[in-house]
Each structure stands twice: as structure tokens, then as C-alpha cells.
Protein backbone atom coordinates (compact mmCIF):
# COMPACT_ATOMS: atom_id res chain seq x y z
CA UNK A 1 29.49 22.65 6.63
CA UNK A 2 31.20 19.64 5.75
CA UNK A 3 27.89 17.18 5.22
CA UNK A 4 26.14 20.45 3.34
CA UNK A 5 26.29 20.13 -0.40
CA UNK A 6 24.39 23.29 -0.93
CA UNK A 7 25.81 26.39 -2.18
CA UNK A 8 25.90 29.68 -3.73
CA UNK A 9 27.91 28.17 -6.70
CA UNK A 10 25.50 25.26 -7.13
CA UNK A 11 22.07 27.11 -7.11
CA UNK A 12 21.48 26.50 -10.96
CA UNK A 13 21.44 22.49 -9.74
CA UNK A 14 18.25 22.90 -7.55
CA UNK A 15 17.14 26.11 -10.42
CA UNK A 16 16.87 28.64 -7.58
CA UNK A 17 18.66 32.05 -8.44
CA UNK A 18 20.05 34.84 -6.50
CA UNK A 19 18.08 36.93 -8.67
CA UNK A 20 14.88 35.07 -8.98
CA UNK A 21 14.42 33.24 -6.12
CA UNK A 22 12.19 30.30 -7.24
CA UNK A 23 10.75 31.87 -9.91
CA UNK A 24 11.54 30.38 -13.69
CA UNK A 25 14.19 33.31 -15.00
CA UNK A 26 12.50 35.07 -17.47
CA UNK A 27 10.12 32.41 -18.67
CA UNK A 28 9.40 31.39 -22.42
CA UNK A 29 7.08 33.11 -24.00
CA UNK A 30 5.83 30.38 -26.48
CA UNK A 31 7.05 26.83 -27.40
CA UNK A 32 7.98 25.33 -30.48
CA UNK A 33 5.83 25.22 -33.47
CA UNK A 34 4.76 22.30 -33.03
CA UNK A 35 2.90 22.18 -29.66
CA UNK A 36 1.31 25.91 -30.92
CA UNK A 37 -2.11 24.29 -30.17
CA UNK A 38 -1.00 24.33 -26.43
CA UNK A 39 0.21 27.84 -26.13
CA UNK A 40 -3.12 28.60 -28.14
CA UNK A 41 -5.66 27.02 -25.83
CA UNK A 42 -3.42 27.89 -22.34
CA UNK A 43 -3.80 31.46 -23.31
CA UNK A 44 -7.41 31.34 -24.40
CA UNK A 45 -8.58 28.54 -22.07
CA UNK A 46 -10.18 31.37 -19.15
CA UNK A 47 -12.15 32.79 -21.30
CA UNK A 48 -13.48 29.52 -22.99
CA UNK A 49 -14.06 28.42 -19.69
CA UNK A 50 -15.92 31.45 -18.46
CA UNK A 51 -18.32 31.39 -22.00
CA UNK A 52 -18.80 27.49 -21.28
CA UNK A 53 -17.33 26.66 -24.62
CA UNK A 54 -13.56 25.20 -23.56
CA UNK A 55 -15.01 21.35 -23.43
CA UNK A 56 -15.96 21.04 -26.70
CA UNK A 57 -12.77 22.74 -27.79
CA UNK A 58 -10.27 20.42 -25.90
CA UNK A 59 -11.93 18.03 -27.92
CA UNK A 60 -10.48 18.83 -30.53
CA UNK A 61 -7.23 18.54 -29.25
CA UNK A 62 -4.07 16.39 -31.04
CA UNK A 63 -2.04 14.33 -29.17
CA UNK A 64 1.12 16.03 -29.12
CA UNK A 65 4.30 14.05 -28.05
CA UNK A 66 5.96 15.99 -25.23
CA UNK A 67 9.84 14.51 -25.62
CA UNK A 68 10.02 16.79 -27.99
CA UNK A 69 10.24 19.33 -25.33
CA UNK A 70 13.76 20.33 -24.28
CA UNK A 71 14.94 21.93 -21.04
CA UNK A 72 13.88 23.43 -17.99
CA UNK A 73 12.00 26.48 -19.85
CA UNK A 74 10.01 24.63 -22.25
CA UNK A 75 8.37 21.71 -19.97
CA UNK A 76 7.48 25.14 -17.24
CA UNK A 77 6.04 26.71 -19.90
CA UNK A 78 4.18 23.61 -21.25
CA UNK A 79 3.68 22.69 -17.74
CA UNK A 80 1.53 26.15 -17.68
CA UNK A 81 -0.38 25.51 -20.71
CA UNK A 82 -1.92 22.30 -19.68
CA UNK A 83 -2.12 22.94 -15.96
CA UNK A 84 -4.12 25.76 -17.30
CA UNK A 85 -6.26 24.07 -19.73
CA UNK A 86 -6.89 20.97 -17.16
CA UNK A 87 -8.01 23.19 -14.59
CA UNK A 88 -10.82 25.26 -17.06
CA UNK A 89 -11.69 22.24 -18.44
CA UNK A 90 -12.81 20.41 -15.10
CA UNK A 91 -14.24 23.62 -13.62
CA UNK A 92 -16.19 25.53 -16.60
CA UNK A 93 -19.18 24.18 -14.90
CA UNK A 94 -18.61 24.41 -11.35
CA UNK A 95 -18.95 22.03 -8.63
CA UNK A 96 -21.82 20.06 -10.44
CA UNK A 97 -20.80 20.09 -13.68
CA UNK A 98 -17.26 17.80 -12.94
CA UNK A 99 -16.08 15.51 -15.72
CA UNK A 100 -15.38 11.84 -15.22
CA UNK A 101 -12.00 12.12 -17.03
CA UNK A 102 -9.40 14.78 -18.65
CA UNK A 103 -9.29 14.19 -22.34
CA UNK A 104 -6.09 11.65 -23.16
CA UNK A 105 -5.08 14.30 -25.96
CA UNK A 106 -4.43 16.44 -22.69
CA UNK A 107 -4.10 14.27 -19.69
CA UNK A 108 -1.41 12.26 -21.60
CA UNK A 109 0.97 15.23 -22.03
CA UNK A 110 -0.45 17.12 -18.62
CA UNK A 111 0.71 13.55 -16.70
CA UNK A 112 4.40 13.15 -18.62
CA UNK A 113 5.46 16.84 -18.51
CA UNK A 114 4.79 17.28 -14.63
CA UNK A 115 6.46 13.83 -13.74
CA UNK A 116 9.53 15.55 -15.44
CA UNK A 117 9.46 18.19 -13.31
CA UNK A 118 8.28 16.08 -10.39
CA UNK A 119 4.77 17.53 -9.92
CA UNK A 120 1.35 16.03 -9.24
CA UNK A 121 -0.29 16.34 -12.18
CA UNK A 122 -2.60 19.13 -11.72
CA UNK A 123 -2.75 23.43 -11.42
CA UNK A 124 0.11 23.80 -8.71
CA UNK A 125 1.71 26.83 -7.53
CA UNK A 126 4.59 26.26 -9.94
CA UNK A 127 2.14 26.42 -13.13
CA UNK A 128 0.33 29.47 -12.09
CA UNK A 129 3.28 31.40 -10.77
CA UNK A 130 6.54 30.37 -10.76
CA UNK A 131 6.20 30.00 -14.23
CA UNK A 132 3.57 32.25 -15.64
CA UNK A 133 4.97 35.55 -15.84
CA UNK A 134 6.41 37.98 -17.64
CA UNK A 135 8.36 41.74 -17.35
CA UNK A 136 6.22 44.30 -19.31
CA UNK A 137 9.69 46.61 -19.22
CA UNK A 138 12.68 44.09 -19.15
CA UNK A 139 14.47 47.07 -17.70
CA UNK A 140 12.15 47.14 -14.94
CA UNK A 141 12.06 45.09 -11.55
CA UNK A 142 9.62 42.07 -11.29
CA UNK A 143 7.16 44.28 -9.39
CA UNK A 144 3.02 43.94 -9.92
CA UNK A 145 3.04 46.89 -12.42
CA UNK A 146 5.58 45.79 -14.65
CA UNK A 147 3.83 41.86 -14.61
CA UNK A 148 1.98 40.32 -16.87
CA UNK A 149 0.71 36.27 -16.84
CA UNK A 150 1.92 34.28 -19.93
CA UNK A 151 -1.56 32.20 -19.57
CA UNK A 152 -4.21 34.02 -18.02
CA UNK A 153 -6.09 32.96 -14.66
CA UNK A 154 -10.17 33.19 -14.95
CA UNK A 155 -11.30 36.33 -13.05
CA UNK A 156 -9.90 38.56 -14.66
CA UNK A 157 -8.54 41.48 -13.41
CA UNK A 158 -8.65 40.20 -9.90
CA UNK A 159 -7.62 36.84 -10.70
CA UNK A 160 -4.62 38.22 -12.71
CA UNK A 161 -3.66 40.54 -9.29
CA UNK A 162 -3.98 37.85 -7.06
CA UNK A 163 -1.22 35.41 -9.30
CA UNK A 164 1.14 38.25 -10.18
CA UNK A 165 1.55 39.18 -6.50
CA UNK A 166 2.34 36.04 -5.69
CA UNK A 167 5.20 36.52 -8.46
CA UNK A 168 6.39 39.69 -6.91
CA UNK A 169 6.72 38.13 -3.11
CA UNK A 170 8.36 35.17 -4.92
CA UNK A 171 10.56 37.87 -6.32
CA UNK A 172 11.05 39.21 -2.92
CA UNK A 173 12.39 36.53 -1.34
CA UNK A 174 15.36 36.19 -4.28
CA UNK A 175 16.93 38.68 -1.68
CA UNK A 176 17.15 35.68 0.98
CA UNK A 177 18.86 33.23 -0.81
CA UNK A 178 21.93 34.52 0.05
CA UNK A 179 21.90 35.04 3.32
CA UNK A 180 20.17 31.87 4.13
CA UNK A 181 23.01 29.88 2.68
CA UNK A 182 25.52 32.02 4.59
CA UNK A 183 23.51 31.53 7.62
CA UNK A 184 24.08 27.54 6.91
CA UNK A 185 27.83 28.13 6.81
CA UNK A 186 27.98 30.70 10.06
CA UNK A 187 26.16 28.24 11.89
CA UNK A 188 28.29 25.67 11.23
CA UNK A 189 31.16 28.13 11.82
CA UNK A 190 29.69 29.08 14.96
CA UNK A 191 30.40 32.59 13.88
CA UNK A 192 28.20 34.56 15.85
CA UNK A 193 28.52 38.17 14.55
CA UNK A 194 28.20 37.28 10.63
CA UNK A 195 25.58 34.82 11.76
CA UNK A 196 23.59 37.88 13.21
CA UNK A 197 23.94 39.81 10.09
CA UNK A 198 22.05 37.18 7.77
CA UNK A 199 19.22 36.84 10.23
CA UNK A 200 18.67 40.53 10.22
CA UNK A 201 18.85 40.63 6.13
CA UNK A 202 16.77 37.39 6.33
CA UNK A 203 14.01 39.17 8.82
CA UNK A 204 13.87 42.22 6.49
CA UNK A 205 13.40 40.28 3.38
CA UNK A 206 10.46 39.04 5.22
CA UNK A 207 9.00 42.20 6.06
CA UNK A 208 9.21 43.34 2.96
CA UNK A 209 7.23 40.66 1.94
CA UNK A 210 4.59 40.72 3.92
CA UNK A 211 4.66 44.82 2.16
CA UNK A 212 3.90 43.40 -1.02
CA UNK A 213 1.24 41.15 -0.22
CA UNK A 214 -1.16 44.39 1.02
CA UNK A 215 -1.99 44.95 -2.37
CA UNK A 216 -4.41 42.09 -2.15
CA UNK A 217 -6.38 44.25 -1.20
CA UNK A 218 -7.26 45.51 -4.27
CA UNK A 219 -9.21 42.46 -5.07
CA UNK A 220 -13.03 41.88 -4.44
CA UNK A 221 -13.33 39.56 -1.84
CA UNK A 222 -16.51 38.05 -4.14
CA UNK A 223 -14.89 38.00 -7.33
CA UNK A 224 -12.01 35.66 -5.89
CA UNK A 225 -14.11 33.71 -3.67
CA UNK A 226 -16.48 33.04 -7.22
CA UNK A 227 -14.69 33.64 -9.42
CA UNK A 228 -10.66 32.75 -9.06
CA UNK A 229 -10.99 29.86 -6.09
CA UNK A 230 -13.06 27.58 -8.16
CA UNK A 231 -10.57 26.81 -10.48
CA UNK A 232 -7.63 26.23 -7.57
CA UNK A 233 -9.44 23.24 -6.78
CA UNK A 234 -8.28 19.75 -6.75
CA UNK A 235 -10.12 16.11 -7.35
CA UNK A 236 -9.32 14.62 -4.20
CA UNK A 237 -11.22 13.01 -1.15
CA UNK A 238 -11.42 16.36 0.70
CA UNK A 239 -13.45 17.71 -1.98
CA UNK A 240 -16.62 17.46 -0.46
CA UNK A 241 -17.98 14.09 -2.27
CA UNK A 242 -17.42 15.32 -5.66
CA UNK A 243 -15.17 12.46 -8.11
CA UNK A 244 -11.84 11.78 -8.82
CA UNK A 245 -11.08 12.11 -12.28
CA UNK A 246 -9.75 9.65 -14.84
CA UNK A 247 -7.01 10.81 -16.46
CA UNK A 248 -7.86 9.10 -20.06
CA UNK A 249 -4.71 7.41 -21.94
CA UNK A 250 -2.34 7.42 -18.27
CA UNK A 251 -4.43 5.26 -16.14
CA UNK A 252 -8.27 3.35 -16.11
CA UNK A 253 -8.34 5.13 -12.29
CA UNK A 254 -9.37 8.08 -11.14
CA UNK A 255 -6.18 10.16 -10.00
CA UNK A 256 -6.26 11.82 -6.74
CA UNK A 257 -4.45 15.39 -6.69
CA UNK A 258 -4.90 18.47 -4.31
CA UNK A 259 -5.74 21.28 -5.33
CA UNK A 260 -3.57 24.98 -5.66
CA UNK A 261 -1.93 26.12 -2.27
CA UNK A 262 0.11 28.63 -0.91
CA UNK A 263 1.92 25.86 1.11
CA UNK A 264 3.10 25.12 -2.52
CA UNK A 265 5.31 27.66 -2.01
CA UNK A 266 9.49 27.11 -1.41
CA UNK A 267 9.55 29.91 0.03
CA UNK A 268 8.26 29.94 4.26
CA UNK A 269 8.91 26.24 4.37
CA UNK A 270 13.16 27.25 3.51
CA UNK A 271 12.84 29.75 6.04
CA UNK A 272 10.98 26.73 8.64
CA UNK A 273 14.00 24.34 7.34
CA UNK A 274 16.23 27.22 8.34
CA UNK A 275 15.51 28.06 11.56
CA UNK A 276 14.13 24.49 12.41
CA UNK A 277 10.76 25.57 13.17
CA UNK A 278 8.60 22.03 13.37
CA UNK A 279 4.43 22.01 13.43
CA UNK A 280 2.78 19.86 15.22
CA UNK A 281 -0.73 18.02 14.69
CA UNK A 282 -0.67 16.71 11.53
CA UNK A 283 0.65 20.41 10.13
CA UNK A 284 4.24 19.55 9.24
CA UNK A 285 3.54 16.17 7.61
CA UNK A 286 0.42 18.34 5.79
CA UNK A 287 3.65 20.70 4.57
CA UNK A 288 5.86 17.74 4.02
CA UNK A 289 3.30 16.39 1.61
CA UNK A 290 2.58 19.73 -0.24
CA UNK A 291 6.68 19.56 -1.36
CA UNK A 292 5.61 16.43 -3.82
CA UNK A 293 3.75 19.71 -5.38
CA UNK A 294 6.89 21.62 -6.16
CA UNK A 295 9.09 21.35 -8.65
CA UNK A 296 11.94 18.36 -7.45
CA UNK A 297 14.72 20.91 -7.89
CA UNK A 298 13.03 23.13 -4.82
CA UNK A 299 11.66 20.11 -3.04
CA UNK A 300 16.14 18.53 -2.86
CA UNK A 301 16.63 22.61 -1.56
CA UNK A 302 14.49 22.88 1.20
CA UNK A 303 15.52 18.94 2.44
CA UNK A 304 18.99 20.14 2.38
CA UNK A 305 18.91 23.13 4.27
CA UNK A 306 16.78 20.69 6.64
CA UNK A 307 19.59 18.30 6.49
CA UNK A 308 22.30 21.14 7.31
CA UNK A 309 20.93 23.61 9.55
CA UNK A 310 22.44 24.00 12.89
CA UNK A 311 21.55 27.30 13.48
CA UNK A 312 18.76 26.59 16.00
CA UNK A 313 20.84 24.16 18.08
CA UNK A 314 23.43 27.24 17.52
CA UNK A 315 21.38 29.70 19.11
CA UNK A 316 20.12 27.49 21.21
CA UNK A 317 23.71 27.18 23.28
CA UNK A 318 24.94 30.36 22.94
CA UNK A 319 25.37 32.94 25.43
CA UNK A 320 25.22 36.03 22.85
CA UNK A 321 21.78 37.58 23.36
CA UNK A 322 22.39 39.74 20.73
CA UNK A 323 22.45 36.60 18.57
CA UNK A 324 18.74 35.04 20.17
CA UNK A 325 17.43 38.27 19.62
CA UNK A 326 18.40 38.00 15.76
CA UNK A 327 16.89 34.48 15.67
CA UNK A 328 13.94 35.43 17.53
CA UNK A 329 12.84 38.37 15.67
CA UNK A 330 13.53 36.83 12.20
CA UNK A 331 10.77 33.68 13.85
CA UNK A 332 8.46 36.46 14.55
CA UNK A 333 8.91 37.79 11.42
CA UNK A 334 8.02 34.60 9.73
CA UNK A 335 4.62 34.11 12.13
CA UNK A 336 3.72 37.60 11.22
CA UNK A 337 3.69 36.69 7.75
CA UNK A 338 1.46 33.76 8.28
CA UNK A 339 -0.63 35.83 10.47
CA UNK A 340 -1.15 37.87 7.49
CA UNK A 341 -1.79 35.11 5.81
CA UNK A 342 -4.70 34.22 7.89
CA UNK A 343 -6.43 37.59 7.70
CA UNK A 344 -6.20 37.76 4.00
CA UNK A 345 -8.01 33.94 4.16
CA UNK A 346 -10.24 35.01 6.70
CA UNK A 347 -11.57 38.09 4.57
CA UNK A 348 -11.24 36.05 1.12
CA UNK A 349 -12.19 33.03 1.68
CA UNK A 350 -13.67 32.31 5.62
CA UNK A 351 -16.25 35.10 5.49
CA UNK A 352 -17.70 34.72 1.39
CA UNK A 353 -17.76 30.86 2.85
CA UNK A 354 -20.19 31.49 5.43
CA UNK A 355 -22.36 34.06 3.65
CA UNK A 356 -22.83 31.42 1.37
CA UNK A 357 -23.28 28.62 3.47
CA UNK A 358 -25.24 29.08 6.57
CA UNK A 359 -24.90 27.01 9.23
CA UNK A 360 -21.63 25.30 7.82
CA UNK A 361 -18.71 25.98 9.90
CA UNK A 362 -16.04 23.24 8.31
CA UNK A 363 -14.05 25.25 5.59
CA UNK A 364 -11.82 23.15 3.62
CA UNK A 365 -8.92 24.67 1.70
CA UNK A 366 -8.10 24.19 -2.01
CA UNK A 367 -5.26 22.19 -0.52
CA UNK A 368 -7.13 20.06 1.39
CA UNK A 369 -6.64 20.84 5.35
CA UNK A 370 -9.40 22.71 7.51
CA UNK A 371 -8.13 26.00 6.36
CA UNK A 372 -8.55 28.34 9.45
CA UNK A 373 -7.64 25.74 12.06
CA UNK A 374 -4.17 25.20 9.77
CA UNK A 375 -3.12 28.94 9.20
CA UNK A 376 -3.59 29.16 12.99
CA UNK A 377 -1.87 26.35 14.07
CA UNK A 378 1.38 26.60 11.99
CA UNK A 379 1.46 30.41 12.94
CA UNK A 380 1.28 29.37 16.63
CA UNK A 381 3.61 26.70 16.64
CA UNK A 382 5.97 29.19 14.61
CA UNK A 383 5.81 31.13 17.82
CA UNK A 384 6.48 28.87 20.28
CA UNK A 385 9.72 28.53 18.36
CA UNK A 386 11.34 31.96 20.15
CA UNK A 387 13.49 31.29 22.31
């Protein structure tokens, strides 16, 4: 591993944690005095939004100045606030009610803080759930029951189920970290037995969090369809005609920004850097793009396992079947979990789409792609990966 400069003992550099995964440890629960009106607005913004009455409230607004913020904690949670209060404010009214521009006394802040963190400047997967949670019982496990959100997500109830779950397989996944950077080092070692081991943790890490994710199922497919994917939207090109938005005080034009995906995520595309699982058609440059979505800690982490994985080429030449049976079943582990993936899409979002609108068959995901033909593809090509 001589070219790998990623480690167990330099996690904290790229803020993953053996613990936590990619989740923000423990997150603030409110910021300094002084940006109160944030934390006031992110935690009330939902309902505002849902009683049509957030507008004329972001109006009112100061212009804080965010280098007064300090440390990874505080621009997450900020990060949350005005991710949160961006996202209500374009969507109270729906698809035909969309704002020419973001207020500067929020845009201004919403624009700075994420370009810290390296973020587009819009809801993202880090806002709404790497960093918007909290442990009702700090002596219990991050676990749906024991989760609460810092700012909540409109739909209540279902809304709030669909984010903290998301938090809980994020939480799931902590239990990889390890053996994926061991896998990196066994690899290199050409170690084949202790190489073996980490796929099989790695594979039932995965399981498990495909487990967690059946819980979705507690959610209304109509309230989420309604409801919850409205405000996961983005002001981009793919977005069916409707405008960009200005983002007032930052720049005089509109600013282009997809909306909230699960591609967001650190977590499948480590696992794809891992075992060098590629997509093909437009799908891995799709993913590639998604990463300038994440926080640039996690983005540097998944290009370095990239950088220093041989374990496919590993696998590849060896003649331990044992050891292509361990690669092979944590890849089909992986597609599985994408191919859960897709039914939960198909059942939230495909069929409410076409009750909805007849005779349209194009679905376009908050994140931009042609959702169905995506989840399919990267599942398939995830499979062609056994070897």
C-alpha cells in the first residue's frame, strides 16, 4: 500500500468514523447566538412551508455573516438550516409557484457555507441526513426509534421516517469502514485468507443494510410521492422547463443545482471504488458528478480507495476460489441492494408517477437521470462485475 495514503489512523482527515460512518458524530444541536434566526426558521421552515406562510417570513431575514462559524459541526449544522429553509422556500407552492431568486439574506450564507464544505449549494444528502439527526437516548444505538431530525423534513411523519432511515443505513455501514481499509492493505499484500475475511464482514454489513431499509415500508407511497419528493427537487435543466433560480447577492445568474439523491450517498459508490465495479452509459460519469454533492472530505475518500484498490485485479489472478467466491458474493450483495433500491422507487415514486400522469412514460429523478432506466442499469452492470 505504498501509493495509499488512506488509513484507519487518518479517518478524522476525510471526517469518516469507525463509529459513524459518514454521518456528522453527534451533530450540534443549535449554533451560536447569533445566527439563532437560522436554527429558528430551519426548524420551523416545514411547517411554514406547508401553511404557505415561509416566503413572507424569509423576508424578514438578516444577513448574517457566516465566518463567524467555526468548525466542522457548526457549518453542517448551518449547512442544515439553510438547505432546509432554501428548499421550503422554492417549493411552498409547488411546481408553478417557483421563485425567480432565493432571498440574498439566505442565498448569501446558503452559497458561502456549502462552498466550505464543498457542496452545491442546495438540499443535498449531507443537509438532510448526514447532518440532521439526533439520539433520543445517547445510550442507545443510532437506530430509527431512538432518531430524531434536528430540522424537520415536510411530510411529516413519513417524511421524518424516510430521512432517519437513511441515518440508520448510514449508521450501518460505520461497520465497513474497517474492513474496507483492511481490504486495501490485503490486496496490496496479496494476502488471500485475511483478504477473504473483510469481504465476508464487508458483504454482511451490506445485508444488514438492505434489513434496515424494509422499514420504508411504513411510509404511504402518496404522502412521499406529494408530499416529501417535492421538496428534493433541484432548479436545473432536467426539471421539466421550470427556471433556474437567481441566487440574489452571489450571482445576477440563475444557478443550476440538482436536486436530493441517494447517489449522494458515500456509501455504495466506496463499496464500487472498492471492488472496482465501473457503469457504463453515461451511469458512472452521472455518479462521478453526484460526488461534487458530498461533502469534499467523503468525495478525497472514495477517489482514494479508487486510486488504491487492487483487489479486483487481485481476485482477478488468483487461483483461490474460495477468495472469488468472497468477492463475488460481496458484488451480489451490493446489486441486491440496488435492486432494492429499485423496487422501493418503483412503488414510491414510478407507480404515484403514472397514476398521475397518464400517458407519460419519461420519469425523471430528483437527481436528474431517467430514474428507472438508471437504478437498472447500474444494478446490471454491478452484476456483470462477478467473476
Amino acid at each position: 500500500m505504498s501509493e495509499c495514503k488512506i488509513s484507519l489512523e487518518n479517518l478524522s482527515e476525510y471526517k469518516v468514523d469507525e463509529k459513524y460512518g459518514f454521518l456528522v458524530p453527534e451533530p450540534l444541536v443549535d449554533l451560536p447566538e447569533y445566527f439563532q434566526p437560522w436554527t429558528d426558521f430551519g426548524k420551523t421552515a416545514a411547517d411554514l412551508a406547508q401553511r404557505k406562510q415561509l416566503r413572507d417570513e424569509i423576508e424578514k431575514l438578516p444577513l448574517l455573516d457566516d465566518s463567524r462559524l467555526e468548525g466542522y459541526k457548526e457549518f453542517s449544522l448551518a449547512l442544515n438550516c439553510l438547505c432546509t429553509m432554501a428548499s421550503c422556500y422554492v417549493w411552498q407552492n409547488g411546481d408553478y409557484g417557483v421563485p425567480k431568486k432565493i432571498p440574498k439574506s439566505l442565498a448569501v450564507p446558503l452559497y458561502n457555507v456549502s462552498r466550505r464544505l464543498g457542496l452545491q449549494p442546495i438540499w443535498c444528502y449531507q443537509s438532510a441526513v448526514l447532518s440532521n439527526w439526533i439520539r433520543k437516548d445517547p445510550n442507545r444505538p443510532v437506530e430509527l426509534d431512538n432518531l430524531e431530525q434536528l430540522m424537520p423534513t415536510p411530510g411529516g411523519r413519513d417524511g421524518k421516517i424516510f430521512m432517519l432511515l437513511s441515518v440508520q443505513v448510514e449508521a450501518d455501514f460505520a461497520k465497513a469502514i474497517k474492513p474496507l481499509l483492511l481490504s486495501l492493505q490485503y490486496s496490496s499484500e496479496q494476502n488471500v485468507e485475511s483478504l477473504i475475511e473483510q469481504l465476508v464482514s464487508i458483504t454482511e454489513v451490506v445485508k444488514n443494510m438492505k434489513h434496515s431499509m424494509h422499514r420504508l415500508h411504513e411510509i404511504n407511497p402518496s404522502v412521499f410521492y406529494n408530499n416529501v419528493r417535492p421538496y428534493m427537487k433541484g432548479w436545473d435543466k432536467s426539471n421539466h422547463g421550470l427556471p433556474s433560480i437567481v441566487y440574489e447577492g452571489v450571482s445576477e445568474s440563475p444557478i443550476e443545482c440538482l436536486g436530493g439523491s441517494a447517489a449522494q450517498s458515500s456509501t455504495i459508490q466506496s463499496l464500487d471504488a472498492l471492488l472496482g465495479i465501473r457503469h457504463e452509459d453515461g451511469k458512472q460519469q452521472y455518479l462521478d458528478d453526484m460526488r461534487s454533492y458530498m461533502y469534499n472530505g467523503h468525495r478525497t475518500f472514495i477517489e482514494d480507495i479508487q486510486r488504491a484498490s487492487t483487489v479486483r485485479e487481485f481476485v482477478v489472478s488468483s487461483s483461490s476460489n474460495e477468495l472469488k467466491e468472497a468477492y463475488n458474493n460481496c458484488t451480489k450483495a451490493v446489486s441486491d441492494f440496488r435492486s432494492y433500491h429499485l423496487q422501493i422507487a418503483t412503488r414510491y415514486v414510478l407507480i404515484p408517477f403514472r397514476k398521475g400522469n397518464k400517458g407519460r412514460t419519461n420519469l425523471t429523478g430528483t437527481g436528474g437521470t431517467d430514474l428507472m432506466i438508471f437504478l437498472k442499469g447500474t444494478r446490471s452492470s454491478t452484476m456483470d462485475h462477478v467473476i
